[in-house]
Protein backbone atom coordinates (compact mmCIF):
# COMPACT_ATOMS: atom_id res chain seq x y z
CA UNK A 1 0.00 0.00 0.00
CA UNK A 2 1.03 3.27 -0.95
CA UNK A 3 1.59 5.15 2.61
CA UNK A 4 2.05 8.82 1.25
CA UNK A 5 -1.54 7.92 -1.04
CA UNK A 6 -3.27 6.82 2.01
CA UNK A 7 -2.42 10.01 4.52
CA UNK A 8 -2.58 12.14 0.93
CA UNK A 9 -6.50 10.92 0.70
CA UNK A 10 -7.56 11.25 4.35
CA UNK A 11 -6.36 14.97 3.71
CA UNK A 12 -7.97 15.26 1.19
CA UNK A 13 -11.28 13.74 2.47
CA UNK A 14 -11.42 16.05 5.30
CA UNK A 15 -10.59 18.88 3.73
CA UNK A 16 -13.45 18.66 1.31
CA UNK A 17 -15.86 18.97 4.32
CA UNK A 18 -15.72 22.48 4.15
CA UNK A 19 -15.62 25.28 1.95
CA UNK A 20 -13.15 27.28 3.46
CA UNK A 21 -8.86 27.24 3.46
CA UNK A 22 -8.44 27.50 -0.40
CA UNK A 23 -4.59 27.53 -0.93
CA UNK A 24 -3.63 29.61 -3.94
CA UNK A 25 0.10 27.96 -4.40
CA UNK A 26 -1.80 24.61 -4.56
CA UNK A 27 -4.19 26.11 -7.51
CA UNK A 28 -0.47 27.60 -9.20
CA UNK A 29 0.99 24.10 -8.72
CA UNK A 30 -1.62 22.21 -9.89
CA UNK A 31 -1.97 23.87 -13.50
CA UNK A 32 1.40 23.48 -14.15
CA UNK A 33 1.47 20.07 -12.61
CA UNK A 34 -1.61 18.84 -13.14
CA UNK A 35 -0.33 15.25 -14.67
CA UNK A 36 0.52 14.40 -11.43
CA UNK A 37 -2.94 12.91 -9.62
CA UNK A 38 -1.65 14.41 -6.02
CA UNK A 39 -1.49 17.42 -7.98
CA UNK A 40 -4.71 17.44 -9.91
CA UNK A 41 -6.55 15.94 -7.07
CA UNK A 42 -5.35 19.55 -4.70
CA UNK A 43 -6.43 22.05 -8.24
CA UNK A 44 -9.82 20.10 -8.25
CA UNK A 45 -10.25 20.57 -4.40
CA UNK A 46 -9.46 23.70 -4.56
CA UNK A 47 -11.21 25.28 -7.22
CA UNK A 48 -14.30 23.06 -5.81
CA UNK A 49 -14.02 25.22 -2.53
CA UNK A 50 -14.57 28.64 -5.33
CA UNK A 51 -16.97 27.21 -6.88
CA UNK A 52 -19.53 26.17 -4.28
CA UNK A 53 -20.05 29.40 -3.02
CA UNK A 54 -20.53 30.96 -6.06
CA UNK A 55 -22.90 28.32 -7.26
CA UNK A 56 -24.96 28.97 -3.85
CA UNK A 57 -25.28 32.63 -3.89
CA UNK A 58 -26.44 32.40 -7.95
CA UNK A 59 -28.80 29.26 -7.15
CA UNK A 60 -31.53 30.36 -4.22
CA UNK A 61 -34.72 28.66 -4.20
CA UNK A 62 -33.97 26.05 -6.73
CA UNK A 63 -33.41 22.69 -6.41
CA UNK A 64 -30.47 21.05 -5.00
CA UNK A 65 -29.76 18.80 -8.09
CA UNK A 66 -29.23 21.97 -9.91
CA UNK A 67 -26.86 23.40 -7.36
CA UNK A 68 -24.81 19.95 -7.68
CA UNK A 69 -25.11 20.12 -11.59
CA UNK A 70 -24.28 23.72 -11.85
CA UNK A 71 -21.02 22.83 -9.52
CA UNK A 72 -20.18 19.75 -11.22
CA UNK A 73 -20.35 22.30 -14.55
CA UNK A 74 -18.41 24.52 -13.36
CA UNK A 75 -15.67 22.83 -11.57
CA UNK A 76 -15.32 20.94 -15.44
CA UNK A 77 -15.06 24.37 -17.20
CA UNK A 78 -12.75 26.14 -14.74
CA UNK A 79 -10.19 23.42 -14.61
CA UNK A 80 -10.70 23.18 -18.75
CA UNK A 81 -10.18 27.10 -19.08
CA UNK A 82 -6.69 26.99 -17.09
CA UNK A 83 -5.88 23.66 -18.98
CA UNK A 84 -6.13 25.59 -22.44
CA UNK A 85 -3.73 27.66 -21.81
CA UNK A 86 -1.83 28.10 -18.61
CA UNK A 87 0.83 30.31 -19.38
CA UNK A 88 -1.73 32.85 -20.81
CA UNK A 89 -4.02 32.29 -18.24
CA UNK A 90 -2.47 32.06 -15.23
CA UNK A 91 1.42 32.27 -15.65
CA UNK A 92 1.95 35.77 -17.42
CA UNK A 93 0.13 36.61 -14.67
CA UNK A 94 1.61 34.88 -11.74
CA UNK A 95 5.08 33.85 -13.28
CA UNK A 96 6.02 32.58 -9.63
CA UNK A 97 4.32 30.73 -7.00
CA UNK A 98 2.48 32.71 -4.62
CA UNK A 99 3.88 32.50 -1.02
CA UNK A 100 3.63 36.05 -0.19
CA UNK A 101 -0.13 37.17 1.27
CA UNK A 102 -0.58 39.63 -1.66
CA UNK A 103 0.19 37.66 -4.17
CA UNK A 104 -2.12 34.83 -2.53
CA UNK A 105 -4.88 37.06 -2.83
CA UNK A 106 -4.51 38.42 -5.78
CA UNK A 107 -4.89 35.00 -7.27
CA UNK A 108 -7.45 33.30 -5.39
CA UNK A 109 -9.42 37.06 -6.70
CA UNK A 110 -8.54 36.51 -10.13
CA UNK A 111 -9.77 32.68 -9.93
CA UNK A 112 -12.91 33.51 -8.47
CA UNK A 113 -13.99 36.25 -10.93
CA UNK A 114 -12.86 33.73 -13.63
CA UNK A 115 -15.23 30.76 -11.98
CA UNK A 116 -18.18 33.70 -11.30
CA UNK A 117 -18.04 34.60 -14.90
CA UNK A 118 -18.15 30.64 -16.68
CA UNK A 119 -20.83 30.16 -14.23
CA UNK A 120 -22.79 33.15 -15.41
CA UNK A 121 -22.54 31.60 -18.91
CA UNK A 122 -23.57 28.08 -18.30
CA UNK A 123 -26.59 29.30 -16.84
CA UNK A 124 -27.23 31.64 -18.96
CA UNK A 125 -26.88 29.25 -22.13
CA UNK A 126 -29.17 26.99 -20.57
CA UNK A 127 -32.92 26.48 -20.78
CA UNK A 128 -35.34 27.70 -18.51
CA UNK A 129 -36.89 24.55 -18.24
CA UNK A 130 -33.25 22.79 -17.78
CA UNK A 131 -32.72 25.28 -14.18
CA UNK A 132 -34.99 23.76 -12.32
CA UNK A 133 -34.82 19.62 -13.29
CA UNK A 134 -34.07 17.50 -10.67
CA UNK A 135 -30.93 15.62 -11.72
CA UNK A 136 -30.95 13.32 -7.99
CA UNK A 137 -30.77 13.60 -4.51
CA UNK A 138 -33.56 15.29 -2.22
CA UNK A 139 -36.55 17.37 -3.71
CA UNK A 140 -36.60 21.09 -4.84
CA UNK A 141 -37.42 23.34 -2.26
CA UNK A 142 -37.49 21.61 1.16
CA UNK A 143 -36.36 23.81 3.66
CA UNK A 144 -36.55 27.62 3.85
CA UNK A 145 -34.63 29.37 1.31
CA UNK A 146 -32.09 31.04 3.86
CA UNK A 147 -31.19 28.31 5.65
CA UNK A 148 -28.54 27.10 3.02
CA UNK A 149 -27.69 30.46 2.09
CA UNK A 150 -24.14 30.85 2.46
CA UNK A 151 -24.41 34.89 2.76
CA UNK A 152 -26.78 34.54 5.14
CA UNK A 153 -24.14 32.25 7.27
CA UNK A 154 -21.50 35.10 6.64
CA UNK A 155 -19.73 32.39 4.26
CA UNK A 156 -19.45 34.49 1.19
CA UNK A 157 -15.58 33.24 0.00
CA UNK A 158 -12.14 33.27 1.98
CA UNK A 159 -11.42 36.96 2.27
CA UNK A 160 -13.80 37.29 4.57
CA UNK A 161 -12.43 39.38 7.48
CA UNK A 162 -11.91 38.06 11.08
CA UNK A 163 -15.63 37.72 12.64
CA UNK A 164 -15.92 36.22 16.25
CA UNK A 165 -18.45 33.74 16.69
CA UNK A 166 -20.13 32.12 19.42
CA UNK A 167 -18.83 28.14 19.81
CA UNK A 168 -22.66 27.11 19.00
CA UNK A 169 -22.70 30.03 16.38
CA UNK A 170 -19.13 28.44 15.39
CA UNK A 171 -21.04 24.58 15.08
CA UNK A 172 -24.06 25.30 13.60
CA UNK A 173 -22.82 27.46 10.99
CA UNK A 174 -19.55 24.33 9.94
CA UNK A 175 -22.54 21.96 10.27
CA UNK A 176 -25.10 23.23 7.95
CA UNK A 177 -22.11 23.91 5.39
CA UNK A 178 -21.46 20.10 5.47
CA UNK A 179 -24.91 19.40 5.00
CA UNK A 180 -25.34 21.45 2.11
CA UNK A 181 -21.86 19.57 0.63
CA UNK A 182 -23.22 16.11 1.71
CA UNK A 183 -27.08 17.01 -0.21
CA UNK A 184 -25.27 18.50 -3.01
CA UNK A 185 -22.86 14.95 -2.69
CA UNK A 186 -19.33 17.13 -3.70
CA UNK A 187 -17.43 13.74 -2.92
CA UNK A 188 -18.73 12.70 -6.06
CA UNK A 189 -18.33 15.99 -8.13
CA UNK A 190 -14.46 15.79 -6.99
CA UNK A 191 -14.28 12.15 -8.04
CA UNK A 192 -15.80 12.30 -11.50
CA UNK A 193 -13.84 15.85 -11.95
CA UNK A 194 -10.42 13.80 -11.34
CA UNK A 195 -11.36 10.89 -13.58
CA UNK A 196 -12.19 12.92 -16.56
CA UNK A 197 -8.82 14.39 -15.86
CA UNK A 198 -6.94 11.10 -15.75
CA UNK A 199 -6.35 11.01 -12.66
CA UNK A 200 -6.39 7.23 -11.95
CA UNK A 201 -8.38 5.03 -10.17
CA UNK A 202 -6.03 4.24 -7.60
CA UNK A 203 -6.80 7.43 -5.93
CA UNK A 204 -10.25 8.01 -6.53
CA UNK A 205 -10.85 4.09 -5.42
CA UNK A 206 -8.65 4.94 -2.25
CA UNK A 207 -11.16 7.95 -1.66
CA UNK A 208 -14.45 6.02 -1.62
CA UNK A 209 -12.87 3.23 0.50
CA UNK A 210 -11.95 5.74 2.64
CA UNK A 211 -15.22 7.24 2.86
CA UNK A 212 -16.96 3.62 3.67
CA UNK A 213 -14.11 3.20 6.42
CA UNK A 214 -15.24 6.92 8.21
CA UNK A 215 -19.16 6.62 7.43
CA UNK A 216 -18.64 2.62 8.74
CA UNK A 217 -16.47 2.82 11.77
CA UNK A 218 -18.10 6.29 12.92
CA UNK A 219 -21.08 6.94 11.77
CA UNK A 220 -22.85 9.70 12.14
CA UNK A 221 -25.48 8.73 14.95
CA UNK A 222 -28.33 11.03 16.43
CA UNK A 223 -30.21 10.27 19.07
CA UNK A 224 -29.35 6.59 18.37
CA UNK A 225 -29.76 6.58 14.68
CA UNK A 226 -27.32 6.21 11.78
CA UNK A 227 -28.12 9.36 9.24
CA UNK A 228 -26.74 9.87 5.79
CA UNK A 229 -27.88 12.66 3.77
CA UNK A 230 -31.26 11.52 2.81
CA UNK A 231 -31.63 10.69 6.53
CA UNK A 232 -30.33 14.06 7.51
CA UNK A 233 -32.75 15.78 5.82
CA UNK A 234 -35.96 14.07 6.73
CA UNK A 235 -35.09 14.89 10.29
CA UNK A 236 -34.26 18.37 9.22
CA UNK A 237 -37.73 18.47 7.79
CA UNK A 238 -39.13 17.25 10.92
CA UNK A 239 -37.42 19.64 13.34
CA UNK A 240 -38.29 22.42 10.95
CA UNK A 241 -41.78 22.12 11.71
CA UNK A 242 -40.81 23.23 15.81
CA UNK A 243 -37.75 25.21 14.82
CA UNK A 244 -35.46 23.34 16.85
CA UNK A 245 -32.69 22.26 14.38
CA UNK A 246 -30.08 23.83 15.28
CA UNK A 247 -28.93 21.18 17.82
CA UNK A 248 -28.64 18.62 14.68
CA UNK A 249 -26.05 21.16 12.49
CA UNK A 250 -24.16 21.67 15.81
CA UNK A 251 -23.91 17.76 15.74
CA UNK A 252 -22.85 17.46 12.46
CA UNK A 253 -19.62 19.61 13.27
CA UNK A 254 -18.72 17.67 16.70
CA UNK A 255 -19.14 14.49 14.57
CA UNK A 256 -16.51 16.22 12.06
CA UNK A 257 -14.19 17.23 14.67
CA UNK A 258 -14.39 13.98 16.21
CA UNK A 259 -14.08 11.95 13.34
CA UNK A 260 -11.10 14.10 11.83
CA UNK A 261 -9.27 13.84 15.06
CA UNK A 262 -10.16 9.77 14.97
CA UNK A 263 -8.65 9.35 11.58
CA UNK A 264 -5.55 11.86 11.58
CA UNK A 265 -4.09 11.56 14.77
């Protein structure tokens, strides 16, 4: 077994529980080295972490199958954009790797309004009719529009300044954000992103075992129950109708925490 793989992929796994801590020098290395699957498997992470947000803010109201198509869309066009042409696109630009805060910025900015604008234009290019189809998971519209609104949750991207939050503020707001990535199933938007990219299966198999081994050996259990995301949300649903569901968003994130510290110690 491939040690450096293995701790490579639990890194990876965790990391893609959350939408915050894009690195820019991992975007810069990965279109230059994005033949190398560690590479390509950090771009794809990363510019997953852009895109999500963006997707959110420009998808209220509609179903969650579009948000996951509309990622899964995007995240394919960004990395083909930089793939095109990399010096043009991204190395005139940033002819050495950004270490320096500025610099870091200025690309994770320039990124963004690049993912923002091919978003724009796949929805824009497609039908009206095409916006709202369910592609899978959980129906349209069932939970308040706000309550996966990343603006609302002060989650808008990662230059957001220093805000101090509660520890229950702190929970619920983590939990709900790996909700939304669990309804919107961004495991699976990484993996088929890195396939089509050639990365190969060693990894992405090495992923989804991974995934069984956390979801098996430490399951996330409420009030005695086993929930995945289909199970999440019913009970969401439920404890929407006496607005008490906070408590099960602040258990998602101890779960997290838990786990992590479980499977990276």
């Amino acid at each position: 077994m491939d040690t450096r793989l293995v701790h490579f992929v639990r890194g990876l796994y965790f990391e893609m529980q959350t939408v915050e801590g894009v690195k820019p020098l991992e975007i810069w290395n990965g279109v230059r080295e994005k033949h190398d699957p560690l590479e390509m498997a950090s771009l794809a992470k990363n510019l997953l972490k852009i895109v999500v947000p963006l997707v959110n803010e420009q998808c209220p109201g509609r179903a969650f199958a579009v948000h996951q198509q509309r990622v899964k869309q995007t995240l394919a066009a960004l990395i083909a954009w930089y793939g095109e042409d990399p010096d043009a696109r991204m190395y005139q630009r940033f002819p050495y790797p950004p270490t320096g805060e500025a610099d870091q910025k200025e690309l994770y900015r320039a990124v963004r309004d690049t993912a923002r604008t091919l978003l724009e234009e796949i929805d824009a290019s497609s039908p009206a009719s095409a916006r709202e189809t369910i592609v899978r998971g959980p129906g349209p519209r069932v939970f308040p529009d706000s309550l996966f609104d990343f603006s609302e949750l002060r989650i808008v991207d990662n230059e957001l300044p220093y805000i101090i939050f509660t520890e229950k503020e702190f929970r619920v707001i983590h939990g709900i954000v790996i909700v939304y990535l669990w309804i919107i199933d961004a495991d699976a938007i990484l993996l088929d992103a890195l396939a089509r990219n050639g990365v190969p299966p060693s990894l992405t198999d090495e992923y989804r075992q991974f995934a069984r081994k956390v979801h098996g050996e430490n399951p996330l259990t409420i009030k005695g129950k086993s929930m995945d995301s289909h199970g999440l949300v019913e009970l969401i649903q439920a404890k929407l109708q006496h607005e008490d569901y906070l408590d099960v968003f602040e258990n998602v994130q101890k779960w997290f925490e838990q786990t992590r510290a479980k499977f990276t110690s």
